[in-house]
Protein backbone atom coordinates (compact mmCIF):
# COMPACT_ATOMS: atom_id res chain seq x y z
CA UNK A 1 7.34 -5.04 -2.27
CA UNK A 2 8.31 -2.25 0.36
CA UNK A 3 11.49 -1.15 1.33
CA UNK A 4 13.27 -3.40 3.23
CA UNK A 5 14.21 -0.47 5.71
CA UNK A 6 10.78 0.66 6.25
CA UNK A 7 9.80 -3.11 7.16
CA UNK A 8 12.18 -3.39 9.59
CA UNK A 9 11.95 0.34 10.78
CA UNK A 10 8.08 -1.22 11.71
CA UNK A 11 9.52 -4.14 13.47
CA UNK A 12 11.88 -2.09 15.77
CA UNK A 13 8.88 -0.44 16.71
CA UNK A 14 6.97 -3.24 17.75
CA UNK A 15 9.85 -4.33 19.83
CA UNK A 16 9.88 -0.73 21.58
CA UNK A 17 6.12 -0.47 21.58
CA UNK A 18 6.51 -3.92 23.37
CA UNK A 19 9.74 -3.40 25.87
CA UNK A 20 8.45 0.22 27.36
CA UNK A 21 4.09 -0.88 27.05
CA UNK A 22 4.05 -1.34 31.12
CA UNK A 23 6.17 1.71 32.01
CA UNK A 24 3.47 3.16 29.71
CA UNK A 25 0.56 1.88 31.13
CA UNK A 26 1.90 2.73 34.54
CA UNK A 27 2.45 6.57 33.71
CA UNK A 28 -0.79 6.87 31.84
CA UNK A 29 -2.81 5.64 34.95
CA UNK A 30 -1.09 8.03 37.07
CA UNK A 31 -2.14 11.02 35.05
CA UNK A 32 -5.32 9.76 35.08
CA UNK A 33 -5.76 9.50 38.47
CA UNK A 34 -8.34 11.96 39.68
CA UNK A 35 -6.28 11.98 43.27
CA UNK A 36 -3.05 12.30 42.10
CA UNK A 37 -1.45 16.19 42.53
CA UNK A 38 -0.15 18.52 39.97
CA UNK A 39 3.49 17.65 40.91
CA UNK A 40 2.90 14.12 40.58
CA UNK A 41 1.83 14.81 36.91
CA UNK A 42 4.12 16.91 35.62
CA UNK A 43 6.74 14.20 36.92
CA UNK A 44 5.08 11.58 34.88
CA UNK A 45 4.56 14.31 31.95
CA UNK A 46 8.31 14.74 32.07
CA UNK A 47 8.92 10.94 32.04
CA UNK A 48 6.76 10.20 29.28
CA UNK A 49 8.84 12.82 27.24
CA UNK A 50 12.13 10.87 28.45
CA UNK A 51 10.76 7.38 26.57
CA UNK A 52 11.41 6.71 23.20
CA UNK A 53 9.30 8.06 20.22
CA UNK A 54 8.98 5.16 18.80
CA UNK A 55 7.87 3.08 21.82
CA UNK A 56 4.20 5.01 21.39
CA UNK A 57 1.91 2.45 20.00
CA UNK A 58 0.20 5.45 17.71
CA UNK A 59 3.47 5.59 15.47
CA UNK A 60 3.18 1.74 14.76
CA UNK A 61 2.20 1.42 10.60
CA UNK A 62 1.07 -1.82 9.88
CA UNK A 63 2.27 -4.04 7.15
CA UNK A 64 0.98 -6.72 5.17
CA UNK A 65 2.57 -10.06 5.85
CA UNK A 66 3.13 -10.89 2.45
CA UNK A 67 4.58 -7.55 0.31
CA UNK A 68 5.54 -5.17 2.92
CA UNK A 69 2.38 -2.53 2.02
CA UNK A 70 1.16 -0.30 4.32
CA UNK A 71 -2.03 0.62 2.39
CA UNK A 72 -5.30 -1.00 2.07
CA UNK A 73 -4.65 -3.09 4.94
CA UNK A 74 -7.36 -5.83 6.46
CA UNK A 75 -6.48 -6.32 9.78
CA UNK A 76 -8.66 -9.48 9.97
CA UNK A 77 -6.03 -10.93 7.49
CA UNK A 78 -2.89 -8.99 8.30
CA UNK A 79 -2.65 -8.72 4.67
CA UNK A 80 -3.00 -5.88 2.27
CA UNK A 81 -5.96 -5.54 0.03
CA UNK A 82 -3.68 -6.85 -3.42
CA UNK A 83 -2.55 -9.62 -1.79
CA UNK A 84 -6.24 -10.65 0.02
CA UNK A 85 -7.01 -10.96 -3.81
CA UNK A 86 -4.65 -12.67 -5.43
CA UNK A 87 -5.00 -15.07 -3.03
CA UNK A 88 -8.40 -15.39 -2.87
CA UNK A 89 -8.47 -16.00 -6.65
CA UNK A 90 -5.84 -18.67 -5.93
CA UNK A 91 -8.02 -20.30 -3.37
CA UNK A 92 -5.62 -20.07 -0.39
CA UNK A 93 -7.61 -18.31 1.62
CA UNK A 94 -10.25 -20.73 3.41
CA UNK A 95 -13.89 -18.87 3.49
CA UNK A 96 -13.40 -16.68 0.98
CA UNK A 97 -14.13 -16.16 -2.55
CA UNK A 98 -14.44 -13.73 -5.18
CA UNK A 99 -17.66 -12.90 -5.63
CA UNK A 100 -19.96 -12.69 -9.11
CA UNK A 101 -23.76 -11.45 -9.94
């Protein structure tokens, strides 16, 4: 099992990535914008640098649902690779199977 603090260091982040995403979104197409002038983005350069660190979606590590591992992680699961075995091998995982030849 993971540290409890680095579990919910990961969940504060989703809450930040979450809370500042359209403030984000909004900044990012402004720097994009082929029309917009060189004052315009270094105002929305400088506001990006105001936000939070941790309210970049880059800096978000995810987790498995069941220990807390940030390794070996199957995103089609949410689970990490230990834990997509044991409970395949339990049978609790509908579809799948462990495999023999």
């Amino acid at each position: 099992m993971a540290k409890k603090s680095q579990v919910l260091r990961d969940e504060r982040r989703k809450q930040l990535i979450a809370k500042h995403a359209e403030k984000r979104a909004a900044l990012r197409a402004k720097l994009q914008d082929p029309e917009a002038s060189i004052d315009e983005k270094l105002e929305a350069q400088a506001a990006f640098a105001k936000l939070p660190r941790n309210s970049c979606p880059t800096r978000l590590n995810r987790r498995c649902k069941v220990s807390g591992r940030s390794k070996g992680y199957y995103r089609k699961f949410d689970i990490s690779r230990i834990a997509l075995r044991e409970l395949a091998l339990r049978g609790q995982l509908p579809g799948v199977r462990k495999s023999s030849w």
